[in-house]
N, C-alpha and C. Protein backbone atom coordinates (compact mmCIF):
# COMPACT_ATOMS: atom_id res chain seq x y z
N UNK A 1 0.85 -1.18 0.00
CA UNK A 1 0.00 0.00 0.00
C UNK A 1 0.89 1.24 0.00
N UNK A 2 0.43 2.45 -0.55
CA UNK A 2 1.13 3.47 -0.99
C UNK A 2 0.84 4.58 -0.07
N UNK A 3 1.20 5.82 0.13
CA UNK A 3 0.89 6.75 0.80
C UNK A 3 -0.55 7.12 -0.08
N UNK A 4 -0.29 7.41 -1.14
CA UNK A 4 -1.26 8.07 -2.65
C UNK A 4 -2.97 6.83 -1.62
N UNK A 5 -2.82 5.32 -1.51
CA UNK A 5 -3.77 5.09 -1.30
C UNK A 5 -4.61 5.30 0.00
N UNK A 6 -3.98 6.03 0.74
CA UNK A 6 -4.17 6.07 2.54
C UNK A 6 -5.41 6.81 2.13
N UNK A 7 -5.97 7.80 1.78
CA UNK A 7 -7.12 8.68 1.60
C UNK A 7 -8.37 8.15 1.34
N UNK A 8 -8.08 7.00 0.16
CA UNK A 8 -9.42 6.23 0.22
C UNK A 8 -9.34 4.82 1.38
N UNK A 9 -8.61 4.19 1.87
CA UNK A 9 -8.63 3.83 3.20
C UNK A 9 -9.81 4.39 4.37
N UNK A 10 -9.18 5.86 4.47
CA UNK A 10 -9.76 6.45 5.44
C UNK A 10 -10.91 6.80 5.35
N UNK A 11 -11.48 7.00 4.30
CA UNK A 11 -12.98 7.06 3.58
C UNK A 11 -13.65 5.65 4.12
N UNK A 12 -13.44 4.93 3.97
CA UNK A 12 -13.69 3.61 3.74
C UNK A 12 -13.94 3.49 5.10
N UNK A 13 -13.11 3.29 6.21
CA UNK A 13 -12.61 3.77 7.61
C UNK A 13 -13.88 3.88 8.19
N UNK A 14 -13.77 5.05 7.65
CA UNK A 14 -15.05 6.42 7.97
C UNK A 14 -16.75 5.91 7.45
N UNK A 15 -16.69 5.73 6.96
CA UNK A 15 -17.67 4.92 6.27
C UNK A 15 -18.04 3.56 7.08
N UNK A 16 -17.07 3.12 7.29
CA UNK A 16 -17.57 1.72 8.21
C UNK A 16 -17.60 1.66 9.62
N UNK A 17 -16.98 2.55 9.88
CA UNK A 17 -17.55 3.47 11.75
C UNK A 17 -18.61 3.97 11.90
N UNK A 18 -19.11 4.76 10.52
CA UNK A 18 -20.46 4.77 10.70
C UNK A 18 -21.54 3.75 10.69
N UNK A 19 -21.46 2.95 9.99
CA UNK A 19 -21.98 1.85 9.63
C UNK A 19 -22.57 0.94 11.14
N UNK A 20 -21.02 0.85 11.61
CA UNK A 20 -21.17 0.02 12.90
C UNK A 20 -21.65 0.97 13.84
N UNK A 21 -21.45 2.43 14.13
CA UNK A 21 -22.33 3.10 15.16
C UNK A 21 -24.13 2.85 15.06
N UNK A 22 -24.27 2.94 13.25
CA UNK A 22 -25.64 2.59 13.39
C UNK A 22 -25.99 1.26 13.52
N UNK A 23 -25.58 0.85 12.84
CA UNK A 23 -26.01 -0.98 13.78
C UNK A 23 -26.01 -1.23 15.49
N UNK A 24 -24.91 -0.46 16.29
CA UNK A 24 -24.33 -0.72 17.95
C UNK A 24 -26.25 0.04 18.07
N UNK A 25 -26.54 1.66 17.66
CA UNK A 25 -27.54 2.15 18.31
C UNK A 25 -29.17 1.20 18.02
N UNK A 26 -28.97 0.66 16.69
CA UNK A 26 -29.92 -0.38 16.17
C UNK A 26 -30.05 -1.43 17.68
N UNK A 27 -28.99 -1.74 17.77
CA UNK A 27 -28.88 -2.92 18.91
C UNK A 27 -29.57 -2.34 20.07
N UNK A 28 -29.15 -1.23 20.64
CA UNK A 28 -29.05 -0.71 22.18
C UNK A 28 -30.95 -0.35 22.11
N UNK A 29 -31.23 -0.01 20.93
CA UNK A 29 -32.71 0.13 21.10
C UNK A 29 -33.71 -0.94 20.98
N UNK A 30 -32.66 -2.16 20.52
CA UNK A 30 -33.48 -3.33 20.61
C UNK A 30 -33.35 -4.27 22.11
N UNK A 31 -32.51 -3.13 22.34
CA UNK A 31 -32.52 -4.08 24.23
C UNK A 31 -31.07 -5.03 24.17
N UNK A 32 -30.39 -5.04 22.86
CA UNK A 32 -29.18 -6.01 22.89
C UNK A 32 -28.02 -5.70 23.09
N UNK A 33 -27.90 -5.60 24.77
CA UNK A 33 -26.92 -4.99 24.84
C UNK A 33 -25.29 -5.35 24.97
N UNK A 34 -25.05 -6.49 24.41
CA UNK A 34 -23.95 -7.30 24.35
C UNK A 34 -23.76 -7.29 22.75
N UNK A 35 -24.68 -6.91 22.09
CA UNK A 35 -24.50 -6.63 20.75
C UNK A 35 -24.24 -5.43 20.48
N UNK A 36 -24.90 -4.34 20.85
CA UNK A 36 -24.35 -3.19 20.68
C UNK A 36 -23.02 -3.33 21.20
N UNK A 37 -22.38 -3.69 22.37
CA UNK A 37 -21.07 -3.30 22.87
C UNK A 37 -20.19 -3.61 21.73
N UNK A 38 -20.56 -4.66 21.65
CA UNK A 38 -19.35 -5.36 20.07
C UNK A 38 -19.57 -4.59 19.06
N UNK A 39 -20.68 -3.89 18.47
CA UNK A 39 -20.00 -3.21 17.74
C UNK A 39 -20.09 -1.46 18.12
N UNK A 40 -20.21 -0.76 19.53
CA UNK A 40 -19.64 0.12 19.70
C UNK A 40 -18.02 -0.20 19.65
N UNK A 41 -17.27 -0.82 20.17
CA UNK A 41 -16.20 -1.10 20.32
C UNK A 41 -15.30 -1.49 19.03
N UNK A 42 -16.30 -2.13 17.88
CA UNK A 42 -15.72 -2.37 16.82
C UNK A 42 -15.60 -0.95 16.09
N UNK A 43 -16.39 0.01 16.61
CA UNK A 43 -16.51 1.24 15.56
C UNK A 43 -15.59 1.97 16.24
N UNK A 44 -15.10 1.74 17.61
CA UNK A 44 -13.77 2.30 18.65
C UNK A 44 -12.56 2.19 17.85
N UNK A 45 -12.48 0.72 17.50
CA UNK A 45 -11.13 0.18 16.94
C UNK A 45 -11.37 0.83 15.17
N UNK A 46 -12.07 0.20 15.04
CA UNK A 46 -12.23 1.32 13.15
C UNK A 46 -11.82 2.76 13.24
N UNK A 47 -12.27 3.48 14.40
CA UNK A 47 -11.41 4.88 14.07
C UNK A 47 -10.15 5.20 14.90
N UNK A 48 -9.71 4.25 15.48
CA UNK A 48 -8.23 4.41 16.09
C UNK A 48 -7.37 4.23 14.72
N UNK A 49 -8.33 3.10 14.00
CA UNK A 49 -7.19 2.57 12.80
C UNK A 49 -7.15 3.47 11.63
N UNK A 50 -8.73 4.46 11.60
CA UNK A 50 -8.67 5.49 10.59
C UNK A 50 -7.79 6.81 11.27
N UNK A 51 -7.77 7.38 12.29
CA UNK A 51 -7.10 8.18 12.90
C UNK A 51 -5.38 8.00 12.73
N UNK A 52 -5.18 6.11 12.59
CA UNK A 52 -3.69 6.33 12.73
C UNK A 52 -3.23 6.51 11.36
N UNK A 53 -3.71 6.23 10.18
CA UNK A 53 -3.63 6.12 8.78
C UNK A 53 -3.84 7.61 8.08
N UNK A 54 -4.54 8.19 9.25
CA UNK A 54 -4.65 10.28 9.19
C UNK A 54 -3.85 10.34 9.20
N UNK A 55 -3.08 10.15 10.34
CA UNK A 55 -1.85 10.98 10.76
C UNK A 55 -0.29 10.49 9.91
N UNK A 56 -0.35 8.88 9.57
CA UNK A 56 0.58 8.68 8.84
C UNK A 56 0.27 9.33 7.50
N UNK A 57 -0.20 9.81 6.78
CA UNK A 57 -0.86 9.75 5.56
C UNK A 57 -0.55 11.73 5.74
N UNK A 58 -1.09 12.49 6.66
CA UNK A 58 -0.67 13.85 6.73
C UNK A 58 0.82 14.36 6.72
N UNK A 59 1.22 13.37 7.22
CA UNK A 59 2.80 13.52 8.19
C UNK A 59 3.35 13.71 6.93
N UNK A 60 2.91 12.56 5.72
CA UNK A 60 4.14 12.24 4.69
C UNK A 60 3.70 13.14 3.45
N UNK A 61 2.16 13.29 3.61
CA UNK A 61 1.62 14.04 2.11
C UNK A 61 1.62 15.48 2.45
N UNK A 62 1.51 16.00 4.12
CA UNK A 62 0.89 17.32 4.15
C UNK A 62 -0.34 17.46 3.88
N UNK A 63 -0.70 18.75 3.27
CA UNK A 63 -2.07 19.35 3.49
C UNK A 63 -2.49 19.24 1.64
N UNK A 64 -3.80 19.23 1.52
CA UNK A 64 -4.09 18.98 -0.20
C UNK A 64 -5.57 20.00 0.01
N UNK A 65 -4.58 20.89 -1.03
CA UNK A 65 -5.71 21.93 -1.01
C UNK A 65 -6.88 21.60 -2.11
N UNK A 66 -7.82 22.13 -1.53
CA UNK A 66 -9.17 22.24 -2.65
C UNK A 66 -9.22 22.69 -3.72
N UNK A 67 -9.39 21.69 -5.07
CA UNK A 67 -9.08 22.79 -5.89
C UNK A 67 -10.54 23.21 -6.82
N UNK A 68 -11.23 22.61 -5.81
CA UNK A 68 -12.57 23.86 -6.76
C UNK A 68 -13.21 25.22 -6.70
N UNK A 69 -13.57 25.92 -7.12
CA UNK A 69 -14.01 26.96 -7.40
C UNK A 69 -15.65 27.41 -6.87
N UNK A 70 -15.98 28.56 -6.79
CA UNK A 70 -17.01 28.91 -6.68
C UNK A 70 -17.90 28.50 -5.79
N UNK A 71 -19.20 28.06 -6.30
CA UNK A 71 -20.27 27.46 -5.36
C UNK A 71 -19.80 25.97 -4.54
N UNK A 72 -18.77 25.35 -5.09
CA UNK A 72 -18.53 23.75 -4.64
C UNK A 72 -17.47 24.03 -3.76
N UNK A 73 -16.81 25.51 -3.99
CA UNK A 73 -15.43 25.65 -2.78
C UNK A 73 -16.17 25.90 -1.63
N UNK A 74 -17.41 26.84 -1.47
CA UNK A 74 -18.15 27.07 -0.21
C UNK A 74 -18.69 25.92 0.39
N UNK A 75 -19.30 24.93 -0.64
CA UNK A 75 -19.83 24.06 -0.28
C UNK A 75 -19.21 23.08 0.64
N UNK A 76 -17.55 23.18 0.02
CA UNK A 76 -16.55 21.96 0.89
C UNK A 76 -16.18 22.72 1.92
N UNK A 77 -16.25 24.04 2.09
CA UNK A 77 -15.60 24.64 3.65
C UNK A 77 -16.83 24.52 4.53
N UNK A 78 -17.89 24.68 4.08
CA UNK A 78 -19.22 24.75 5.02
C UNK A 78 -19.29 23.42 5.29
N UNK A 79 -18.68 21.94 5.01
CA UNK A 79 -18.96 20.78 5.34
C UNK A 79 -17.43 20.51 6.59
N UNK A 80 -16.35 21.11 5.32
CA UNK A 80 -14.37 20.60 6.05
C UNK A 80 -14.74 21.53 7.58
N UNK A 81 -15.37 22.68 7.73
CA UNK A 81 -14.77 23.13 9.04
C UNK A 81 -15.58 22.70 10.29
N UNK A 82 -16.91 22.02 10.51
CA UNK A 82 -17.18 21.92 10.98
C UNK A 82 -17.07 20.69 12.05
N UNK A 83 -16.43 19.62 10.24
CA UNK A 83 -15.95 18.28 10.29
C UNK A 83 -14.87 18.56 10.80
N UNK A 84 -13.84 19.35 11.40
CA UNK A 84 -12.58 19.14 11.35
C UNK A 84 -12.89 19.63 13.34
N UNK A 85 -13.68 20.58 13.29
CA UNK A 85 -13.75 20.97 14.84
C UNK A 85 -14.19 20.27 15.27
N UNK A 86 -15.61 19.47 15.08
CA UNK A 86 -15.83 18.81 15.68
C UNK A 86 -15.13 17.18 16.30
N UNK A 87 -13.91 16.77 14.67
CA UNK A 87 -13.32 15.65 14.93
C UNK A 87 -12.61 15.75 16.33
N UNK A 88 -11.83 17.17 16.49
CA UNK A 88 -11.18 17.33 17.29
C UNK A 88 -11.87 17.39 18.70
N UNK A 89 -13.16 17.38 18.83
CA UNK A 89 -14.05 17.21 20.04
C UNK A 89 -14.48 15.62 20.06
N UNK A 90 -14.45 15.04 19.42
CA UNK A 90 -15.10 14.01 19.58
C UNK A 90 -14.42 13.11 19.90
N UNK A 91 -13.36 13.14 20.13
CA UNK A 91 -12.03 11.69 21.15
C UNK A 91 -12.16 11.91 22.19
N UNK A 92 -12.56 13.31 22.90
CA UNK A 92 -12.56 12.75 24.25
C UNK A 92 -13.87 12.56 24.82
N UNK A 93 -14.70 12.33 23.84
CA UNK A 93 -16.41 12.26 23.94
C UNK A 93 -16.33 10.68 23.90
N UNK A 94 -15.75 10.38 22.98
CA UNK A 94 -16.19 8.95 22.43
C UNK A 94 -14.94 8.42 23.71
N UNK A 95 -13.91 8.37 24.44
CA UNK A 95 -13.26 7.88 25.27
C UNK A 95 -13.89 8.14 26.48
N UNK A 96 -14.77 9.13 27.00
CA UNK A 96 -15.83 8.76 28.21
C UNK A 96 -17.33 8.28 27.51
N UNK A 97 -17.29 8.02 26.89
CA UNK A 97 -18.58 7.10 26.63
C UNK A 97 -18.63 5.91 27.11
N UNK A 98 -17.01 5.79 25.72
CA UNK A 98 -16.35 3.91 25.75
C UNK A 98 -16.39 3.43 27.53
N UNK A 99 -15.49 4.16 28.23
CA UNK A 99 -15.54 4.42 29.47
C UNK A 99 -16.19 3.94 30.54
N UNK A 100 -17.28 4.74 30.28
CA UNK A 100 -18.68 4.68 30.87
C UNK A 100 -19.80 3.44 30.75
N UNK A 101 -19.20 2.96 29.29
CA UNK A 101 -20.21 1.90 28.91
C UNK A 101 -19.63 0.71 29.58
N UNK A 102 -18.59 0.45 29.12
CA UNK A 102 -17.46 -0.48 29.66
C UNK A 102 -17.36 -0.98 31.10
N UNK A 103 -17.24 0.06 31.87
CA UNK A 103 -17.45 0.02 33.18
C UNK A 103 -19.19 -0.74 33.72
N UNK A 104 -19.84 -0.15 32.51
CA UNK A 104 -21.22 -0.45 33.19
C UNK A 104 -22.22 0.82 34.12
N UNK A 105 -21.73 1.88 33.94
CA UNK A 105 -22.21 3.28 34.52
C UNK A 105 -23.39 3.20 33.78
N UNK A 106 -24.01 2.81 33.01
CA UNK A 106 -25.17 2.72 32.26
C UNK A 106 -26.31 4.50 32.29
N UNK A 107 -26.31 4.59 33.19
CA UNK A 107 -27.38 5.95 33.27
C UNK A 107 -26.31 7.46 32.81
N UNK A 108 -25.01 7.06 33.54
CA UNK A 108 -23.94 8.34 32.87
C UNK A 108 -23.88 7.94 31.26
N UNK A 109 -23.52 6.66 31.20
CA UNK A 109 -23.37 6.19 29.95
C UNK A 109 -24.50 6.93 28.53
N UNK A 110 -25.54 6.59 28.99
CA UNK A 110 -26.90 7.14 27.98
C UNK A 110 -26.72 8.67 28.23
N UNK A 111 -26.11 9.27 29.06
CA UNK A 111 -26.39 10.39 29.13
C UNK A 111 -25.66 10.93 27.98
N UNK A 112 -24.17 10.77 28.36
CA UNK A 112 -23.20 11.36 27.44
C UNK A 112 -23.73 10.50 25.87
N UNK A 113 -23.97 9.37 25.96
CA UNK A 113 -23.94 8.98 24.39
C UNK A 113 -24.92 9.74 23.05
N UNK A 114 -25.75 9.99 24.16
CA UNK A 114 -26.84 10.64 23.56
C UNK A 114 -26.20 12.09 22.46
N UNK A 115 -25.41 12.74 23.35
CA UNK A 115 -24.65 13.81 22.32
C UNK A 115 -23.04 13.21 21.32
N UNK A 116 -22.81 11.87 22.16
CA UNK A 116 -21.26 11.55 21.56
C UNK A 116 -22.10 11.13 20.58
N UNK A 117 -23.11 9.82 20.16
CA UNK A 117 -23.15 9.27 18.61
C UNK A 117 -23.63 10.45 17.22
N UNK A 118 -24.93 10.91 17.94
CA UNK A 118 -24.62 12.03 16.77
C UNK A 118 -23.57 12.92 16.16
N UNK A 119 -22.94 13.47 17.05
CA UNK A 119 -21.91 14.30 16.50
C UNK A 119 -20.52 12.93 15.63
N UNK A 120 -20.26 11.81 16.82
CA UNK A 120 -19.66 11.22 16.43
C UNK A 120 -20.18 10.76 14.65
N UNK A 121 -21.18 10.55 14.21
CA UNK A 121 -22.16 10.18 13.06
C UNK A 121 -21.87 11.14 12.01
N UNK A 122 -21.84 12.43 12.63
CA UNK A 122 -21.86 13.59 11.36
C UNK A 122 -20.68 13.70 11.39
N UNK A 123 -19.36 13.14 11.96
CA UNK A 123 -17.74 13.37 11.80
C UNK A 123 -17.68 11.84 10.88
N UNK A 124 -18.23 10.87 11.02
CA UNK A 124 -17.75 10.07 10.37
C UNK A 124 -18.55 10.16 8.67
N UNK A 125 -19.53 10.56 8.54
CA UNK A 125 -20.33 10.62 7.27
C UNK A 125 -19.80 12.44 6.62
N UNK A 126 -19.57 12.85 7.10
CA UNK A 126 -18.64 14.32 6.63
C UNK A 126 -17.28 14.05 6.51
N UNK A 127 -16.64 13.14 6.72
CA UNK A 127 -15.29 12.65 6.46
C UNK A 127 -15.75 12.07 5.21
N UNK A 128 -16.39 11.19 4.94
CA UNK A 128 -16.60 10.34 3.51
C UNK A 128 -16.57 11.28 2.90
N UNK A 129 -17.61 12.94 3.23
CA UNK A 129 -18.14 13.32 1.95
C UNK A 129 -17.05 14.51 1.60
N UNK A 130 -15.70 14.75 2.48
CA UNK A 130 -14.54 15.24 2.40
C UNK A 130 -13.63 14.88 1.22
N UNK A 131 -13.71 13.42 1.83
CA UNK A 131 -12.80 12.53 0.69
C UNK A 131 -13.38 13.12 -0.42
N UNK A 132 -14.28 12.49 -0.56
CA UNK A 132 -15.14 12.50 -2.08
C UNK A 132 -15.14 14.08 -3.06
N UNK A 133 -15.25 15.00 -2.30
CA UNK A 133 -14.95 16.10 -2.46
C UNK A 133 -13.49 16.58 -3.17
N UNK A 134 -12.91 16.16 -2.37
CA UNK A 134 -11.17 16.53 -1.90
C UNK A 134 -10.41 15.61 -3.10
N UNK A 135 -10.70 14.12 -3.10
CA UNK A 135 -10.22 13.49 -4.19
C UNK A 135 -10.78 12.63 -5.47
N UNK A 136 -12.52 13.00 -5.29
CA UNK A 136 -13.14 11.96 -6.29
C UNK A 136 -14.07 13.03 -7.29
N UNK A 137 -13.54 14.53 -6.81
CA UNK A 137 -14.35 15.20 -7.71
C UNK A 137 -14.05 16.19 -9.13
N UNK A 138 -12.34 16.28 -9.17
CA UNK A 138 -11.75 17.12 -10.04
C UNK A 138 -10.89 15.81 -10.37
């Protein structure tokens, strides 16, 4: 694997963290809660592994600017900045959740999750639509 391929990786990543957050909340509302854990935890490990493939993948490529124009350049900053603040909020959301659930705190647990999966949801489905933007559209 190449540096050039790390980007669609992380799409992919991103894409399948979401995937498994909505299946874990599918579970937790069906009462299964040994099913949800497996795949909250699987969608834990999916973005440790997309996070570490960020950072190798930034380190060596740097920064890749946007190169569209006009209505589609607003369009990708009104999606990249919100995605990018919020990523940076959401590790230590999703590490007292994990936390919380893990332990079995169950009532702290629902509390905080309630704001970690959504936001966590719109960082992982605004990352796809980054990529896609960033490298599947010019």
């Amino acid at each position: 694997m190449e540096v050039s391929d790390l980007p669609t990786l992380n799409a992919a990543l991103n894409a399948t963290s979401a995937v498994l957050l909505t299946l874990g909340w599918r579970e937790i509302k069906r009462q299964r809660v040994e099913v949800h854990r497996r795949y909250m935890i699987a969608a834990c490990v999916t973005s440790v592994l997309f996070l570490t493939s960020y950072v190798i993948y930034h380190a060596r490529a740097g920064s890749v600017p946007f190169p569209g124009h006009g209505v589609a350049r607003i369009v990708y900053f009104s999606i990249l900045i919100p995605h990018v603040l919020l990523a940076a909020a959401i590790v230590p959301l999703v590490l007292v959740t994990l936390r919380r659930g893990l332990v079995r705190s169950d009532r702290a647990h629902r509390r905080i999750a309630r704001i970690t999966l959504p936001l966590w949801l719109f960082v992982s489905v605004t990352g796809v639509i980054v990529y896609l933007m960033l490298y599947q559209m010019y």
